[in-house]
Protein backbone atom coordinates (compact mmCIF):
# COMPACT_ATOMS: atom_id res chain seq x y z
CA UNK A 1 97.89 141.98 101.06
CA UNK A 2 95.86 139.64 99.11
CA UNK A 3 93.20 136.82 99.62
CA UNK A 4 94.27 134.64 102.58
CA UNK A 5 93.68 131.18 102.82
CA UNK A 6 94.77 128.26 105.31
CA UNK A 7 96.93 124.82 103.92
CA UNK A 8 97.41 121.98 105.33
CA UNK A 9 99.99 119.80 103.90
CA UNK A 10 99.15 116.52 105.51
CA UNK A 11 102.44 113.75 104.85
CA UNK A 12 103.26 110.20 105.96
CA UNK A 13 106.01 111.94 107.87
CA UNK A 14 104.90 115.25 109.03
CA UNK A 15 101.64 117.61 108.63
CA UNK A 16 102.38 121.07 107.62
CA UNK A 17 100.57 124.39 107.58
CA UNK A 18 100.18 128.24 107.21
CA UNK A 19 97.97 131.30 106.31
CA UNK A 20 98.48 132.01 102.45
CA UNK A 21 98.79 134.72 100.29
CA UNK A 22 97.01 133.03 97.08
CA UNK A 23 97.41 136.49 95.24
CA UNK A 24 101.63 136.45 95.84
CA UNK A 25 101.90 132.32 96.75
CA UNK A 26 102.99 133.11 100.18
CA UNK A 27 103.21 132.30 103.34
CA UNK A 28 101.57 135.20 105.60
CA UNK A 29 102.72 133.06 108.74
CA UNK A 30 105.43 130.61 109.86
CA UNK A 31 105.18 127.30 108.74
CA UNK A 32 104.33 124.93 111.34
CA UNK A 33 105.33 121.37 111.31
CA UNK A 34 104.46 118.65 113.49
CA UNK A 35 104.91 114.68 113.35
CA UNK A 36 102.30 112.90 111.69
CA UNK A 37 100.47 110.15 114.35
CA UNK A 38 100.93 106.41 113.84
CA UNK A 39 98.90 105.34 113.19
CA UNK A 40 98.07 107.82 110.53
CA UNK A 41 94.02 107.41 111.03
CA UNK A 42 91.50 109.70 110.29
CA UNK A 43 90.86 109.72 114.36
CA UNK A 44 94.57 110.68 114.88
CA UNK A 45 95.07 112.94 111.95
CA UNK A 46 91.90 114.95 111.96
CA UNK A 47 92.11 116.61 115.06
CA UNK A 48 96.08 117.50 114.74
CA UNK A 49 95.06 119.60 111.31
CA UNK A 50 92.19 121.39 113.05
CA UNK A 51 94.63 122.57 115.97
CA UNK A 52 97.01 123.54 113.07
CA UNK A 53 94.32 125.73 111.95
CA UNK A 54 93.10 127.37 115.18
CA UNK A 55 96.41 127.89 116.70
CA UNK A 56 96.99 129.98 113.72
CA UNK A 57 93.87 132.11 115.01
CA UNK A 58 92.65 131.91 111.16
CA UNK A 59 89.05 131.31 110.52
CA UNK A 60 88.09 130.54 106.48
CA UNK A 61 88.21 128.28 103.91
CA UNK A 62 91.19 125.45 104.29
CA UNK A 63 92.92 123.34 101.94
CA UNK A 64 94.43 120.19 102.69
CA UNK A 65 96.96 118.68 100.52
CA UNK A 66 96.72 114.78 100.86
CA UNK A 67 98.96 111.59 100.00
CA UNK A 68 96.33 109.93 98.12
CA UNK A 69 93.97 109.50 95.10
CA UNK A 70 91.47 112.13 96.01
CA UNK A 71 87.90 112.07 94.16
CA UNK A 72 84.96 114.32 95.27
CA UNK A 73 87.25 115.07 98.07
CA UNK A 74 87.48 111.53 99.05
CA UNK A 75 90.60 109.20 99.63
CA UNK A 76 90.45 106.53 97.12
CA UNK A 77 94.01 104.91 98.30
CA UNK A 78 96.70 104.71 100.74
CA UNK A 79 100.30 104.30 100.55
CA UNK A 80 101.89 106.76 102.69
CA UNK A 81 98.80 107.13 105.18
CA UNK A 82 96.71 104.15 107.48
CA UNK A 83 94.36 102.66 104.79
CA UNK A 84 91.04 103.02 107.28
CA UNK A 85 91.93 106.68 104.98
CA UNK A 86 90.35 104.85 101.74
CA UNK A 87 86.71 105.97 101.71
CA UNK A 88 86.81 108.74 104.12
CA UNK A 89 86.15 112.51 102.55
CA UNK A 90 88.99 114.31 103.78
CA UNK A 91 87.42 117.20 103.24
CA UNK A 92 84.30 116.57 105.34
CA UNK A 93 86.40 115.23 108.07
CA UNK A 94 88.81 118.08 108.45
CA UNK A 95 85.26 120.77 107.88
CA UNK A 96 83.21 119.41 110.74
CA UNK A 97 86.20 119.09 113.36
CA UNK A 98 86.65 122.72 112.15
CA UNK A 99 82.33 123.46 112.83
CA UNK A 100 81.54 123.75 109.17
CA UNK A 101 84.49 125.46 107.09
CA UNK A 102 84.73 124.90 103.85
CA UNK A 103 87.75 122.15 103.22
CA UNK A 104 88.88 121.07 99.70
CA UNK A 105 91.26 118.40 99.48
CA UNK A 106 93.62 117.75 97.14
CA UNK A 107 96.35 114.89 96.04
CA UNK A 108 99.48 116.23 97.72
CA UNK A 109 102.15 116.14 95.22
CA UNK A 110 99.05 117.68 92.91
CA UNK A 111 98.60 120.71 95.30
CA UNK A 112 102.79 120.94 95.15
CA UNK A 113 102.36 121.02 91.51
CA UNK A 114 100.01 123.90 91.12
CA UNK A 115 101.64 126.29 92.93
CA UNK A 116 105.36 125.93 91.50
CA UNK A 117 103.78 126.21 87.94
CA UNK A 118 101.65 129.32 88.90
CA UNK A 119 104.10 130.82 90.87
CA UNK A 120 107.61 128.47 91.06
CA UNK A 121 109.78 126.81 88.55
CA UNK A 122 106.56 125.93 86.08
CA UNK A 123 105.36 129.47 85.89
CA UNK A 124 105.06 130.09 81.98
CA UNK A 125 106.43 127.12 80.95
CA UNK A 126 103.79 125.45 78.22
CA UNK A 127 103.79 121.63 77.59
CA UNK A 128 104.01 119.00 79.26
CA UNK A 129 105.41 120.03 82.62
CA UNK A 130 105.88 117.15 84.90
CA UNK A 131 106.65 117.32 88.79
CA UNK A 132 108.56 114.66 90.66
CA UNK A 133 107.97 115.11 94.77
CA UNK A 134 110.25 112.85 96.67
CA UNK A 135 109.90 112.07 100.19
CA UNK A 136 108.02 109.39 102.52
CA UNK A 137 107.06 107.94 98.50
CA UNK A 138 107.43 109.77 95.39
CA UNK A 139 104.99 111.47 93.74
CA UNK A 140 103.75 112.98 90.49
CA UNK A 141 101.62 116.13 89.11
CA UNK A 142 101.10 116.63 85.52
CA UNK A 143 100.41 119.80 83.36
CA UNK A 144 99.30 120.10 79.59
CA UNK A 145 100.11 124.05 79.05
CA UNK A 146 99.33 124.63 82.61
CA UNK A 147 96.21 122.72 82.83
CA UNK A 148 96.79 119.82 85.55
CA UNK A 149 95.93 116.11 85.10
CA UNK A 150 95.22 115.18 88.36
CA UNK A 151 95.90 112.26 90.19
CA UNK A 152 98.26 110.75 88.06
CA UNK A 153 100.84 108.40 90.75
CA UNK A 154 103.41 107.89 88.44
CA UNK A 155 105.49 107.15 91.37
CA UNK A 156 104.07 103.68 91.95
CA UNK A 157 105.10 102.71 87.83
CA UNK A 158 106.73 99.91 87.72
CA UNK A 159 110.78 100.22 87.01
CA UNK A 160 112.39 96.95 86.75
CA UNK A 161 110.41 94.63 88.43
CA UNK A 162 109.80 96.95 91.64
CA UNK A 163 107.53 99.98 92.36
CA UNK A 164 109.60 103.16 91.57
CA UNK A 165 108.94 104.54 94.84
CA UNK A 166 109.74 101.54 97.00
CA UNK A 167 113.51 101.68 95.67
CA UNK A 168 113.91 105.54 94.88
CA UNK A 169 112.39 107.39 97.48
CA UNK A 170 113.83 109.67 100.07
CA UNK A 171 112.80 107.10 102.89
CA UNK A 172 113.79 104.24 100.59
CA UNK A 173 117.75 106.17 100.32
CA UNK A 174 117.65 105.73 104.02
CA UNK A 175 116.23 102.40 104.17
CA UNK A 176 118.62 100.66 102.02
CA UNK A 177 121.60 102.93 103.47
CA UNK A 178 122.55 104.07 100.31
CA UNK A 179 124.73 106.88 98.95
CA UNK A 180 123.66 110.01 97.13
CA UNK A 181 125.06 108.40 94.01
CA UNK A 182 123.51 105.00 94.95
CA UNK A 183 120.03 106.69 94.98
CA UNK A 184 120.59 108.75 92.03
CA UNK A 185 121.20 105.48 89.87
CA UNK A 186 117.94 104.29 91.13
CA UNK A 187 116.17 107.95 90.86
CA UNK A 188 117.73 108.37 87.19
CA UNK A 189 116.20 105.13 86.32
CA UNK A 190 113.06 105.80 87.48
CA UNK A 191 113.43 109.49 85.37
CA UNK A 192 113.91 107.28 81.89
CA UNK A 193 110.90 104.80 82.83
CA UNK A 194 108.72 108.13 82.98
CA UNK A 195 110.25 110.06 79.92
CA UNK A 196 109.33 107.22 77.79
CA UNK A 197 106.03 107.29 78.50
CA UNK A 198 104.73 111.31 78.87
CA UNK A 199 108.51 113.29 77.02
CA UNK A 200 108.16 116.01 79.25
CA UNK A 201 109.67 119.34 78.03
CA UNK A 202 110.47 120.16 81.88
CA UNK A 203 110.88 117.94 84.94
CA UNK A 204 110.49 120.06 88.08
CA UNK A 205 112.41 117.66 91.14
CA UNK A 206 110.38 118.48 94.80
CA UNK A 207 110.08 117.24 98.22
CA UNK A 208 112.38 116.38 100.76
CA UNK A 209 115.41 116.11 98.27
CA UNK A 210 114.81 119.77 97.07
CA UNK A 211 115.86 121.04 100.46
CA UNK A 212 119.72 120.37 99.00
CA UNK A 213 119.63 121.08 94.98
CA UNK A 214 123.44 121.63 94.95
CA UNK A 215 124.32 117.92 96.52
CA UNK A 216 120.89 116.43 94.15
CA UNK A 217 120.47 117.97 90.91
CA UNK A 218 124.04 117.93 89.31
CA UNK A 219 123.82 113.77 89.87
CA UNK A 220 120.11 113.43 87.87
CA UNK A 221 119.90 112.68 83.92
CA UNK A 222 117.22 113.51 82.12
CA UNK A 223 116.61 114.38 78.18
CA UNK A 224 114.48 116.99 79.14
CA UNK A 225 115.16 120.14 81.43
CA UNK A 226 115.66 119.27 84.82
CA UNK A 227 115.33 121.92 87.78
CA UNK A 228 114.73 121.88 91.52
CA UNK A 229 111.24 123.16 92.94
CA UNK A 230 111.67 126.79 94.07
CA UNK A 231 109.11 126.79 96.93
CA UNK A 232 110.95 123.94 98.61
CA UNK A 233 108.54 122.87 101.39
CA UNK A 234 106.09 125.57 101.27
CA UNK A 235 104.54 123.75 97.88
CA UNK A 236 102.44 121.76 99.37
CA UNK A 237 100.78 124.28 101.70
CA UNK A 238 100.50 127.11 98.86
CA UNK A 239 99.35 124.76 96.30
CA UNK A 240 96.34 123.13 99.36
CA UNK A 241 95.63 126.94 99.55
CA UNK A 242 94.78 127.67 96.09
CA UNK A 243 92.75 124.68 95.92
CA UNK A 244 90.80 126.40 98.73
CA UNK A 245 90.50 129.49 96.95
């Protein structure tokens, strides 16, 4: 057994977590899910991570994965989450509800990221590596021969006249009511918009829509290789992990 850690995968739809294996990226415990509060404040969120934590009898360092810009540990924005988020250290939140732990936070679709290129579909892959999360929003994490630029959003670009993730997102398929092939349009339009801009030499499709590769991937286009996230919704929660360790 190797080092242990606790993540948190905190979402606009549901909060995640689990005891890691950081050594072998995996979960030492059943992944727990419950439904994120709405509002999604730091007074309703807070205290549904720490129980997360305890009810998992683990005591240690804990990394939360979070939808947001995070700086110093700090949430610099808010679109998936209640904006009274934009200012507030998640970190030092989630520590003192916790007495004191050590917390790192990280951008969630960053902490997804990580741990399918050290241990998922990424793993050994050098270039540019880019990862595609899409769920309540989509999100982004980009690698340079493994290295991560973090923070990078690229699911708020703008495709058309509309923000990518407002028209291409898993909640914005179910919004509109459209079909798988409706979305993929959207989602392979979005894919172009990005490959102009970084030519990735893999694409790495997460989130929600990774749970079915076989009904998503054979309808996306891309010029560079395209594959489905391996970890499927333990990313987020092994990636938060090795950001704690």
């Amino acid at each position: 057994m190797g080092q242990q850690r606790f993540g948190v995968d905190i979402g606009g739809t549901g909060i995640k977590g689990a005891i890691v294996d950081i050594d072998a990226g995996v979960l030492v415990t059943e992944r727990v899910r419950v439904l994120t509060p709405h509002p999604a404040t730091p007074e309703s969120v807070v205290p549904v991570v720490a129980e997360l934590v305890t009810n998992a009898g683990y005591v240690g360092d804990v990394g939360c994965a979070f939808p947001a810009v995070i700086k110093d540990g700090k949430a610099c924005t808010a679109a998936n989450i209640d904006p009274t988020w934009i200012g507030t250290s998640v970190a030092d939140a989630v520590a003192a509800r916790l007495g004191g732990v050590t917390v790192t936070a990280i951008n969630d679709a960053d902490a997804a990221g990580v741990a399918e290129v050290r241990f998922g579909a990424g793993k050994g892959v050098n270039g540019v590596v880019v990862m595609v999360t899409v769920g309540t929003g989509i999100g982004s994490a980009v690698f340079v021969d493994g290295v991560l630029v973090p923070n990078t959003e690229l699911g708020h670009l703008e495709v058309d006249g509309h923000v990518a993730e407002h028209r291409a997102s898993e909640v914005a398929r179910e919004e509109h009511d459209l079909s798988r092939k409706q979305w993929a349009k959207r989602f392979n339009r979005y894919l172009e918009v990005l490959e102009a801009l970084l030519w990735p030499d893999l694409l790495i499709i997460g989130g929600g829509v990774s749970k079915s590769p076989d009904k998503v991937m054979p309808l996306l286009e891309s010029r560079a290789k395209i594959v489905p996230a391996t970890l499927a919704n333990a990313a987020g929660i092994i990636g938060a992990a090795l950001a704690a360790g």
